[in-house]
Each structure stands twice: as C-alpha cells, then as structure tokens.
N, C-alpha and C. Protein backbone atom coordinates (compact mmCIF):
# COMPACT_ATOMS: atom_id res chain seq x y z
N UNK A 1 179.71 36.36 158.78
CA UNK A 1 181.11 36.22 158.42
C UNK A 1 181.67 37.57 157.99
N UNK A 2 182.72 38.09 158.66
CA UNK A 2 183.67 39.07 158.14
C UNK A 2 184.73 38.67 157.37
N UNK A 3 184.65 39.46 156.56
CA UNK A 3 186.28 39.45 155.42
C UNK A 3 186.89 40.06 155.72
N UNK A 4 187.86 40.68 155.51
CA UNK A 4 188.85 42.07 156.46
C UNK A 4 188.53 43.05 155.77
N UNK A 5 188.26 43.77 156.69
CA UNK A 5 187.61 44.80 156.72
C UNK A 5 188.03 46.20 155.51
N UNK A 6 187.61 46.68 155.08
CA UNK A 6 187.94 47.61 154.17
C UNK A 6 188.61 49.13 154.69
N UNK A 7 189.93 48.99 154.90
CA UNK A 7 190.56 50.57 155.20
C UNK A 7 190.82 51.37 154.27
N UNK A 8 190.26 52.64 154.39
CA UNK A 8 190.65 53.81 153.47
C UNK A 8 190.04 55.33 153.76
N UNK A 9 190.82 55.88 153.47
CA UNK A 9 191.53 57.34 153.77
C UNK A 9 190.23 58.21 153.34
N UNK A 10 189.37 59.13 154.23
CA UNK A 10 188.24 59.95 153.74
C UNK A 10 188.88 61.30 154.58
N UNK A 11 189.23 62.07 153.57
CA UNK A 11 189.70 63.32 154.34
C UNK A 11 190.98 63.08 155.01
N UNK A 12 191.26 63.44 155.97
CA UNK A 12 192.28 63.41 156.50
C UNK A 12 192.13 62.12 158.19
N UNK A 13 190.74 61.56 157.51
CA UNK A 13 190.66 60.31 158.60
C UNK A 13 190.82 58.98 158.12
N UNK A 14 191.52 58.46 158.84
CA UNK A 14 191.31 56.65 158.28
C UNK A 14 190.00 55.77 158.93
N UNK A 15 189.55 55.48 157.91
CA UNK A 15 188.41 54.84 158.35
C UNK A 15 188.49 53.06 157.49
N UNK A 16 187.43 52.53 158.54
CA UNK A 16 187.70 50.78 158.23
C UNK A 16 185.94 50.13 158.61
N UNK A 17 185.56 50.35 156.80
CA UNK A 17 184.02 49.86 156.51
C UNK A 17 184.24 48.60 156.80
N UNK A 18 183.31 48.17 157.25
CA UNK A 18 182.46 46.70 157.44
C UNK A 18 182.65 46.20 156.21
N UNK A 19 183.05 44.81 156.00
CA UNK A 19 182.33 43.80 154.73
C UNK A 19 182.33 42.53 155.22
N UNK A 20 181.06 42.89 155.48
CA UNK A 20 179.74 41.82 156.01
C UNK A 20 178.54 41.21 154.79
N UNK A 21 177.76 40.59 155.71
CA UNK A 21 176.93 40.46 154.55
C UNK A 21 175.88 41.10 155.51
N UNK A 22 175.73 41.36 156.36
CA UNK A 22 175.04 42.48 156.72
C UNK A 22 174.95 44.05 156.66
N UNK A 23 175.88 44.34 156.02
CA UNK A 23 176.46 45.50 155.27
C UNK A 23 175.79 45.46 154.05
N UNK A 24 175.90 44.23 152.94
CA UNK A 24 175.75 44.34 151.94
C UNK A 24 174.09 43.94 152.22
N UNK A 25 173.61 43.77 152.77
CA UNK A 25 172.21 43.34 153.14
C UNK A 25 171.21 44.66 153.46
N UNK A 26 172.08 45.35 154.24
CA UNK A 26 171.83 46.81 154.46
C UNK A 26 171.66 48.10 153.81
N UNK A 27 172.69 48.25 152.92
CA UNK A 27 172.71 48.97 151.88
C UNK A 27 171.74 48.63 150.76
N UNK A 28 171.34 47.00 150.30
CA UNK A 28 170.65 46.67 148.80
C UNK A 28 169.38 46.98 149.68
N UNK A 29 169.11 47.03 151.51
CA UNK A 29 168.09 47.14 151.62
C UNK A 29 166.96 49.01 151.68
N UNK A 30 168.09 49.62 152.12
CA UNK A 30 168.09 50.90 151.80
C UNK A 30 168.03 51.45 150.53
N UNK A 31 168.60 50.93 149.57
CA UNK A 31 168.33 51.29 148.14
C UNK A 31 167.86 50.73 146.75
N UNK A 32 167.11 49.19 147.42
CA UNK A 32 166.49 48.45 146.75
C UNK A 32 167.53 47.73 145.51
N UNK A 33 168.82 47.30 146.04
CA UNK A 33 169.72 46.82 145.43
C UNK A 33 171.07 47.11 145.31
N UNK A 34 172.33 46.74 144.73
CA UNK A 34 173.58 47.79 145.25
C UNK A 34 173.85 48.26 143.69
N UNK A 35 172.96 47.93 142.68
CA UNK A 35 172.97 48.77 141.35
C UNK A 35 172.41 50.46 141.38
N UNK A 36 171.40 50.02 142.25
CA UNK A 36 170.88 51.35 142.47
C UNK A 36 171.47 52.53 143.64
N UNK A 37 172.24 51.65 144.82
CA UNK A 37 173.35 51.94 145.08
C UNK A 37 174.26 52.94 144.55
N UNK A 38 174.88 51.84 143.53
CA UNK A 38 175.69 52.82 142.54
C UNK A 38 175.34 54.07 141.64
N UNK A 39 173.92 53.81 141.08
CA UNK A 39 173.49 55.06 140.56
C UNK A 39 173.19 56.16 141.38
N UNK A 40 173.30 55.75 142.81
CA UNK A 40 172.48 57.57 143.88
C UNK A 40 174.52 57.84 143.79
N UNK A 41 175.16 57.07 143.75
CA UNK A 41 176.79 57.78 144.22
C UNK A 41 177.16 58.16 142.95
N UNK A 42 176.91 57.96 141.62
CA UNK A 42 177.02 58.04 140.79
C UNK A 42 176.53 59.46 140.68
N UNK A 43 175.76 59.78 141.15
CA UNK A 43 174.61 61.27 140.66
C UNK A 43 175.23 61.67 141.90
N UNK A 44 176.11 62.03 142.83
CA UNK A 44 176.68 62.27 143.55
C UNK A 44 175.33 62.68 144.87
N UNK A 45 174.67 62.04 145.32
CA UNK A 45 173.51 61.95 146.17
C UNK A 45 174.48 61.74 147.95
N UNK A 46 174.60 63.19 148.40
CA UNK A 46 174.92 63.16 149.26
C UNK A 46 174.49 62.13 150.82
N UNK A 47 173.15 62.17 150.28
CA UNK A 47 172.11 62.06 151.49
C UNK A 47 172.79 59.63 151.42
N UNK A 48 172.71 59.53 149.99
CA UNK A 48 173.17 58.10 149.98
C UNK A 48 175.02 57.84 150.15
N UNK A 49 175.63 58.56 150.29
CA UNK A 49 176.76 58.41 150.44
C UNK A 49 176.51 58.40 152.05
N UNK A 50 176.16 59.00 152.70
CA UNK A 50 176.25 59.24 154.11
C UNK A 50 175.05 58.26 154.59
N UNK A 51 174.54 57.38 154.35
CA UNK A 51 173.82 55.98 154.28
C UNK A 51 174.85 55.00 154.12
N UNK A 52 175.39 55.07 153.05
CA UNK A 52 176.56 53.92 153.01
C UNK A 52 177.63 53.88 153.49
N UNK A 53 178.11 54.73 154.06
CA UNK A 53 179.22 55.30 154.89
C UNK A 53 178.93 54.87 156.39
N UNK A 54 177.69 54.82 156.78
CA UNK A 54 176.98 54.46 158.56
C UNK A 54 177.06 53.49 158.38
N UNK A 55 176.39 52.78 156.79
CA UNK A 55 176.12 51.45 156.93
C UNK A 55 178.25 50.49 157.36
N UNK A 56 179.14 51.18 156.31
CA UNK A 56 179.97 50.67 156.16
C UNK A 56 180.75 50.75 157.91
N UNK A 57 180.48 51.49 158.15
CA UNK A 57 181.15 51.92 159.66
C UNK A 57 179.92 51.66 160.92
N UNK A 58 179.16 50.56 160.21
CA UNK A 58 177.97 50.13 161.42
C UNK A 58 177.53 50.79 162.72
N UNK A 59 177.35 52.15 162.17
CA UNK A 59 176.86 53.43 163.29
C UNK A 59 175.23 53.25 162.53
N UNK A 60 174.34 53.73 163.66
CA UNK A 60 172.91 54.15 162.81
C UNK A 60 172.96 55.50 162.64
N UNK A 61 171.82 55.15 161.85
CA UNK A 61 171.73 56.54 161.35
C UNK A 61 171.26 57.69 161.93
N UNK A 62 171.97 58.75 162.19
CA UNK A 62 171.33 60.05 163.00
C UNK A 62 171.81 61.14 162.47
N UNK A 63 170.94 62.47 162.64
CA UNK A 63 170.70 63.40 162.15
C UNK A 63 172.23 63.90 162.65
N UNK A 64 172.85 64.03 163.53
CA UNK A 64 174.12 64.24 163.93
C UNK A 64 175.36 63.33 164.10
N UNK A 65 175.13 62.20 162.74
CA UNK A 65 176.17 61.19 162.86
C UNK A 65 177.42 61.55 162.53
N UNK A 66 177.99 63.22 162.00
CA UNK A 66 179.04 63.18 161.43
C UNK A 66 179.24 63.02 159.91
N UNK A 67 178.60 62.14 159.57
CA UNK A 67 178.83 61.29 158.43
C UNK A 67 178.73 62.70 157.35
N UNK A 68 177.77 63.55 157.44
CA UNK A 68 177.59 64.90 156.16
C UNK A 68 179.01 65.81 155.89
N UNK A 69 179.56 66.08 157.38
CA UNK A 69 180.60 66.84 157.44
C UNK A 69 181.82 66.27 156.98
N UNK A 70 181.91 64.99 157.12
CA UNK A 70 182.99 64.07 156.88
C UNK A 70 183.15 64.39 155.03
N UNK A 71 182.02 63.93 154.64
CA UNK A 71 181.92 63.76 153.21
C UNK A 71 181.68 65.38 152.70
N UNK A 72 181.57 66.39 153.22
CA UNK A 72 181.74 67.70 152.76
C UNK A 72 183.18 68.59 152.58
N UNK A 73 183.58 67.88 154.08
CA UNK A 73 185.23 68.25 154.16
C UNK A 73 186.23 67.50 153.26
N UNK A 74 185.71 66.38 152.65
CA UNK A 74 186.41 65.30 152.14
C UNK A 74 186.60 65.84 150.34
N UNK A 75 185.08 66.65 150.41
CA UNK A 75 184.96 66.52 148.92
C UNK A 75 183.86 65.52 148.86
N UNK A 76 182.88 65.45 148.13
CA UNK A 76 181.87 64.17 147.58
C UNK A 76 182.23 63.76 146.52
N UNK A 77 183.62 64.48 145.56
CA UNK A 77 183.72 63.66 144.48
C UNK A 77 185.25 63.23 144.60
N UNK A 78 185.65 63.50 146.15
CA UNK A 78 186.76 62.61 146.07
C UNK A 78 186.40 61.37 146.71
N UNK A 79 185.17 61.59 147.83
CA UNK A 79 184.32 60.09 148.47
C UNK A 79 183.84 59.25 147.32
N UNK A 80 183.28 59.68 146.48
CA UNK A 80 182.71 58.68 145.08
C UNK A 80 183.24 57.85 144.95
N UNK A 81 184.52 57.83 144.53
CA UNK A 81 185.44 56.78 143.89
C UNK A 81 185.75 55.66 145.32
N UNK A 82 185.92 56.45 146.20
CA UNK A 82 185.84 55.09 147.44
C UNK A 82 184.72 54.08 147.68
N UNK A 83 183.57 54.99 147.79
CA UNK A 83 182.72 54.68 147.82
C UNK A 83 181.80 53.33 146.77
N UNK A 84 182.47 53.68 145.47
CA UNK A 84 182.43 52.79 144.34
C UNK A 84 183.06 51.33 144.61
N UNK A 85 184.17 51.46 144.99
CA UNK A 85 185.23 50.67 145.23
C UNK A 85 184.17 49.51 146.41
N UNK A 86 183.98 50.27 147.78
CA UNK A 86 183.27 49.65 148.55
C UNK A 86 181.91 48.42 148.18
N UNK A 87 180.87 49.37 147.44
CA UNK A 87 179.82 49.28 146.61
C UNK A 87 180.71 47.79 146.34
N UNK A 88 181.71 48.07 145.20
CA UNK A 88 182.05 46.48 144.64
C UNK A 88 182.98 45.89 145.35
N UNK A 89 183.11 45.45 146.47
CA UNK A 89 183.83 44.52 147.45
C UNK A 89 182.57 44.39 148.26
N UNK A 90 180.92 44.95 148.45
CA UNK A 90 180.40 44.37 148.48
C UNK A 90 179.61 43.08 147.82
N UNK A 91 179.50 43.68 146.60
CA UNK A 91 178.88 43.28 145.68
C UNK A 91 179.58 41.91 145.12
N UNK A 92 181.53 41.49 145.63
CA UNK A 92 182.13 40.60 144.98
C UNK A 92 182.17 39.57 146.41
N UNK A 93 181.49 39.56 147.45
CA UNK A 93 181.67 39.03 148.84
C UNK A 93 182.94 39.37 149.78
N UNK A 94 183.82 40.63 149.39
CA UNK A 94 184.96 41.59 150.06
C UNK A 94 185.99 41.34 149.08
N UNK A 95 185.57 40.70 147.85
CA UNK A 95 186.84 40.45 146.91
C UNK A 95 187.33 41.87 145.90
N UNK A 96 185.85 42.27 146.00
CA UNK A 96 186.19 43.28 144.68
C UNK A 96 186.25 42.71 143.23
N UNK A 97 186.27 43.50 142.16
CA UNK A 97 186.29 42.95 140.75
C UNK A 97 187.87 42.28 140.92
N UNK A 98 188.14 41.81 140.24
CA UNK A 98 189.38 41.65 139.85
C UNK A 98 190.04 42.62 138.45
N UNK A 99 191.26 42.93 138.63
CA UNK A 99 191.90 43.80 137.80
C UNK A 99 192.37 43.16 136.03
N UNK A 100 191.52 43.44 135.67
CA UNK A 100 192.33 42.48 134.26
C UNK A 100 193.25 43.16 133.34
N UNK A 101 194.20 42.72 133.13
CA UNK A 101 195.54 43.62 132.38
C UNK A 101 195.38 42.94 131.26
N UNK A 102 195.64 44.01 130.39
CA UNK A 102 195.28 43.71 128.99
C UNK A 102 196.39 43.51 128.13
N UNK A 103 196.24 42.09 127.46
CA UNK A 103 197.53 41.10 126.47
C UNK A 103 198.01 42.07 126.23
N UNK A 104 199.42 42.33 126.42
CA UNK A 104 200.02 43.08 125.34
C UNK A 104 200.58 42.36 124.61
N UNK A 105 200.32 42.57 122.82
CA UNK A 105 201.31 41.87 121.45
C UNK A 105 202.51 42.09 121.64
N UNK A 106 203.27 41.07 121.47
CA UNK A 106 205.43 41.34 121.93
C UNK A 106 205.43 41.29 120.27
C-alpha cells in the first residue's frame, strides 16, 4: 500500500520519496530500526542519508547513484531536517507526528 507519496525540495531538485511499507521495511532493515535511523542522520552520517534517500526514491544502491552529490550540493544539514521529517511519516504509516499547538490562557 502507498500513501502519497512524500514531495520535497533537495537542492534545487524536487524529489518524491516512497511511503511504503517497503520503504519503511527497508530502511529499519538497513539500520536495525528507524530509531537508529534517526541517530546515523542525527550525527549527520552521510553514507546513511544517501541509504535513505535510494531507499525513499526506490533506486538501489550504487557506487554512482547520485545520491552523495545530491546531498553535498544540497548541504547535509539542510538534507537532515527533511530527512527527519521522512524518517517520521515513516515511522507514523505516511501520517507523520501530528502538530500539537499549545493552549494558550485568554
């Protein structure tokens, strides 16, 4: 089952990750979960951003996939925060967290 698909802006390309559950199957299987996931993007781990990026754009993986240059030209710490985002619209079945706005006292 696909959810619609995840579009967003890496560099000056638009790109549109997978959210599958073969995506999310892919990635927890590559990094032994999508917590740990979050901690290689977190430590800004190039080599796992450009893993989750193939995975999200269902290319395999090759030594000349693009995927390094993409995320070099992009910045890796402007990919992070997408990348995060992704991570949790896997992790929510393509829902994402939900946004909670906080009571304000009138």
């Amino acid at each position: 089952m696909t959810i619609a698909p995840f579009e967003t802006k890496i560099g000056d390309k638009v790109v549109t990750l997978e959210l599958t559950y073969q995506a999310c199957h892919r990635v927890s299987e590559y990094f032994g979960g999508l917590v740990p996931a979050n901690h290689r993007v977190a430590a800004v781990d190039t080599e796992a951003m450009r893993k989750i990026l193939a995975t999200g754009l269902n290319k395999p993986l090759a030594a000349d996939d693009g995927m390094d240059a993409m995320i070099y030209e992009a910045g890796a710490l402007t990919v992070q925060p997408i990348l995060f985002d992704y991570l949790d619209r896997l992790a929510t079945g393509g829902r994402g967290t939900p946004k909670v706005k906080p009571d304000v006292a009138a």
